[in-house]
C-alpha atoms as a PDB file:
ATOM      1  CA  UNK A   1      94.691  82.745  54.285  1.00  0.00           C
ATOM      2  CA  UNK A   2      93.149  80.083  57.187  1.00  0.00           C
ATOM      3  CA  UNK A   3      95.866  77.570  57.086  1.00  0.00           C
ATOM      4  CA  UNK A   4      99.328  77.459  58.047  1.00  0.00           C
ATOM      5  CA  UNK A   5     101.986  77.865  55.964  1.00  0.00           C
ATOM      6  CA  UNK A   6     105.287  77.697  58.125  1.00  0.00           C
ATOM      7  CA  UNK A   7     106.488  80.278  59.158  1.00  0.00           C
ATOM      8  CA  UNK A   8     106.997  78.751  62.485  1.00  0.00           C
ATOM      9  CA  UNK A   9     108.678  76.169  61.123  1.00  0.00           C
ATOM     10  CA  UNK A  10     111.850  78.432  59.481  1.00  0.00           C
ATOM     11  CA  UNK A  11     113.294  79.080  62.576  1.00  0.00           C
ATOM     12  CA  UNK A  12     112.360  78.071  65.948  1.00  0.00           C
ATOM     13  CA  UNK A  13     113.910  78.117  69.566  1.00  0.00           C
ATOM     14  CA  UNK A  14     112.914  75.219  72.003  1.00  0.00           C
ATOM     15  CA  UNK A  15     112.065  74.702  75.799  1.00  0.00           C
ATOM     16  CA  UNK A  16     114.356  71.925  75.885  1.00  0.00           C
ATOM     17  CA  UNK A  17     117.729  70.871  74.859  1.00  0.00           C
ATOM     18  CA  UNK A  18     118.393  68.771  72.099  1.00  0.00           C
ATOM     19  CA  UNK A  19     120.179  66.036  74.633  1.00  0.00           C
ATOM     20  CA  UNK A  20     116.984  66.508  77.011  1.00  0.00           C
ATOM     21  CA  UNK A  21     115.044  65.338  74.035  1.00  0.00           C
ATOM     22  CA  UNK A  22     117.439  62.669  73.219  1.00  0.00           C
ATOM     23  CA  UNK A  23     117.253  61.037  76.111  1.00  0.00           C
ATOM     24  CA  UNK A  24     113.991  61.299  77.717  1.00  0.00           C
ATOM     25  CA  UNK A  25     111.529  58.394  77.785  1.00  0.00           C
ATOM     26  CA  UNK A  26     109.110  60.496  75.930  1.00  0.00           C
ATOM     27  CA  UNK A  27     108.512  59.138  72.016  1.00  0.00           C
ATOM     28  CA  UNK A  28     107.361  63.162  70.962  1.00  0.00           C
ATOM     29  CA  UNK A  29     110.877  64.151  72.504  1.00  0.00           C
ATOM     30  CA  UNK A  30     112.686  61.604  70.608  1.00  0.00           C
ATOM     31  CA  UNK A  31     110.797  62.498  67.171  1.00  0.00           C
ATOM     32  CA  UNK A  32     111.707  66.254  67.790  1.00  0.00           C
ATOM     33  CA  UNK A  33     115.172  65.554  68.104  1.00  0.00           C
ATOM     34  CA  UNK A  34     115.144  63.906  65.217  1.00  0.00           C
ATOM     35  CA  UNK A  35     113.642  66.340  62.941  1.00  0.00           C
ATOM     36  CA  UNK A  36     115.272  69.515  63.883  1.00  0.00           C
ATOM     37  CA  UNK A  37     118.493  71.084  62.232  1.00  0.00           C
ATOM     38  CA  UNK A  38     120.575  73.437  64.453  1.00  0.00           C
ATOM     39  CA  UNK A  39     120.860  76.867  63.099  1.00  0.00           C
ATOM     40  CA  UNK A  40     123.278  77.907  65.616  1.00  0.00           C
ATOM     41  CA  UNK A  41     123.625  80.431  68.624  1.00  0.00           C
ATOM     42  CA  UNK A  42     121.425  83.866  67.915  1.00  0.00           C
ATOM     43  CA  UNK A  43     122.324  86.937  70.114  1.00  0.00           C
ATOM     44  CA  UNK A  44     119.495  89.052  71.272  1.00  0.00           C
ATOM     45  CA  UNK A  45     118.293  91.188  68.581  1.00  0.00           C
ATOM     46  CA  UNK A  46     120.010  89.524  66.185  1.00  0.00           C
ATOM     47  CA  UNK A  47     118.442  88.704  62.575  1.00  0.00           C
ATOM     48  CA  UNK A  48     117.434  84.997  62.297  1.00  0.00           C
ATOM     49  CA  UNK A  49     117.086  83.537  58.612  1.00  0.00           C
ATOM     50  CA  UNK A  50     113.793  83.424  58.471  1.00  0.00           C
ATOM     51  CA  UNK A  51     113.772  87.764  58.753  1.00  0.00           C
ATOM     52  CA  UNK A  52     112.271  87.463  62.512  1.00  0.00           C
ATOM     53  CA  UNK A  53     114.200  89.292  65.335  1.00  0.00           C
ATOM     54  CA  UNK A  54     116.271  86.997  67.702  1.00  0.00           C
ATOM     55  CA  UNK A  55     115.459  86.622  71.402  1.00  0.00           C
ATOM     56  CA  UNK A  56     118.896  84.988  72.140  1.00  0.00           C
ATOM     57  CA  UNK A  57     119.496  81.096  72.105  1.00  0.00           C
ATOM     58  CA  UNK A  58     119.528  78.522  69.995  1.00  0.00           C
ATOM     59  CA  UNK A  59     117.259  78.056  67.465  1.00  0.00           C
ATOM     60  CA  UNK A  60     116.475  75.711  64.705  1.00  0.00           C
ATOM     61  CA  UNK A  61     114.633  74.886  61.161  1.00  0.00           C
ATOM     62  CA  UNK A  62     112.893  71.306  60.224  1.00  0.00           C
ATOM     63  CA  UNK A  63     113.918  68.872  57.815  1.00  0.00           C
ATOM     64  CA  UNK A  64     110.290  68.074  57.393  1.00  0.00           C
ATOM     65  CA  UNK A  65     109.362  71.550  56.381  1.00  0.00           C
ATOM     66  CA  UNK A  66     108.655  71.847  52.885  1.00  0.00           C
ATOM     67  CA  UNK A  67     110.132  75.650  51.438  1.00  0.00           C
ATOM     68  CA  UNK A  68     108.296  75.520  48.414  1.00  0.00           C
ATOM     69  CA  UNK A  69     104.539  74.311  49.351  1.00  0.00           C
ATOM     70  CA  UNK A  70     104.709  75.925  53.028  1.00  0.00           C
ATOM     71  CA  UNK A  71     103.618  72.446  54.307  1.00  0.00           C
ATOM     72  CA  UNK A  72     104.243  69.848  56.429  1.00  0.00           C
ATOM     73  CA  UNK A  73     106.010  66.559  54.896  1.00  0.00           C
ATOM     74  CA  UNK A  74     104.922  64.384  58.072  1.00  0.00           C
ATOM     75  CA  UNK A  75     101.578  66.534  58.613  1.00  0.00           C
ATOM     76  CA  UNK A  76      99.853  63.204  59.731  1.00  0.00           C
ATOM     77  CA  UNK A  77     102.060  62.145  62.593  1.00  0.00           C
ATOM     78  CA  UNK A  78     103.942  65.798  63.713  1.00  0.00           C
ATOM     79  CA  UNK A  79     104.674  65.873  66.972  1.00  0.00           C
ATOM     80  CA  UNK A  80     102.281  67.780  69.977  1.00  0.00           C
ATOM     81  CA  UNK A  81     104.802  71.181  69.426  1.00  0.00           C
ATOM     82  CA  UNK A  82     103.206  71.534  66.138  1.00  0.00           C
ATOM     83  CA  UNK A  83      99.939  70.228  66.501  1.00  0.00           C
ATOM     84  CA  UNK A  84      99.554  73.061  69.315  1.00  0.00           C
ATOM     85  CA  UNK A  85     100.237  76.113  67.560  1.00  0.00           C
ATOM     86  CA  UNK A  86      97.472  77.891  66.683  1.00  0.00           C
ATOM     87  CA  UNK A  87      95.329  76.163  68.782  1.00  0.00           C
ATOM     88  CA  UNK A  88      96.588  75.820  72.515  1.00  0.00           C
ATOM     89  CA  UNK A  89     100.091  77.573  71.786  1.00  0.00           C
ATOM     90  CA  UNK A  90      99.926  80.760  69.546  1.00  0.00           C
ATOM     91  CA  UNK A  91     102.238  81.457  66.351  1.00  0.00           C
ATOM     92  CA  UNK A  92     104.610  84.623  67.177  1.00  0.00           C
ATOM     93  CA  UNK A  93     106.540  84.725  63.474  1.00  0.00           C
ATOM     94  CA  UNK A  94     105.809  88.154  61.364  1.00  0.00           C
ATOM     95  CA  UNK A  95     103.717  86.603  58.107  1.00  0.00           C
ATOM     96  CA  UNK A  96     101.636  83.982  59.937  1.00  0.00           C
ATOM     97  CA  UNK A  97      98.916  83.387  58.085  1.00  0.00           C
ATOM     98  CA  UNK A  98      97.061  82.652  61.182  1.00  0.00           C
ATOM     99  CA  UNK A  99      96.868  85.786  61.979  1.00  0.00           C
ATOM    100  CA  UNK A 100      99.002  88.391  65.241  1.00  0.00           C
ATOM    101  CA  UNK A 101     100.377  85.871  67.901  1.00  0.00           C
ATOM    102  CA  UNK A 102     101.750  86.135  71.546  1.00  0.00           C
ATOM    103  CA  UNK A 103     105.494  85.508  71.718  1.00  0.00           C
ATOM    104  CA  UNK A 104     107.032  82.295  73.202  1.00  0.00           C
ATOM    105  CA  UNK A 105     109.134  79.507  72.743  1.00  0.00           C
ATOM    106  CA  UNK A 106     107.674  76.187  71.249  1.00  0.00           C
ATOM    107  CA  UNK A 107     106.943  74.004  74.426  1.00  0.00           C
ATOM    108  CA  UNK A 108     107.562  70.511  74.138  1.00  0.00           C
ATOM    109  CA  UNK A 109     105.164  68.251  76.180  1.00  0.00           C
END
């Protein structure tokens, strides 16, 4: 498959905290802290939701994830974090459909 149908999007740990996004001048960090839902606190090697392997801290899901289509509900105006994967930042969730990705966190701009 050559789009994206996230998987990134299930479960997700962040370079920032949620009150760094909250209160920073920046109007991407605002709209990321107002899409995300806490998942809660995942130990190392713990299973996350979404079947991937924890790599300890917190991590989260999007309300603007749709579970049944795979897609984006606010494709048009997502924020740089999701824009970036699979082109500057790669996708590291087992069943990409992009294809085998390098690990990392999603880094917020």
């Amino acid at each position: 498959m050559s789009r994206c149908t996230g998987h990134c999007c299930k479960a997700f740990g962040l370079s920032l905290s949620l009150d760094e996004l909250r209160t920073g001048n920046n109007p991407d960090h605002r709209f990321v802290a107002n899409m995300v839902i806490p998942l809660g606190y995942f130990a190392s090697g713990e299973l996350l939701p979404d079947g991937d392997v924890s790599k300890g801290g917190e991590y989260y899901t999007c309300k603007h994830f749709d579970t049944e289509t795979g897609d984006c509900l606010v494709y048009n105006i997502r924020p740089h974090m999701c824009r970036d994967l699979g082109v500057t930042i790669r996708c590291n969730k087992r069943g990409c459909s992009l294809g085998p990705r390098e690990d990392r966190l999603l880094n917020i701009r």
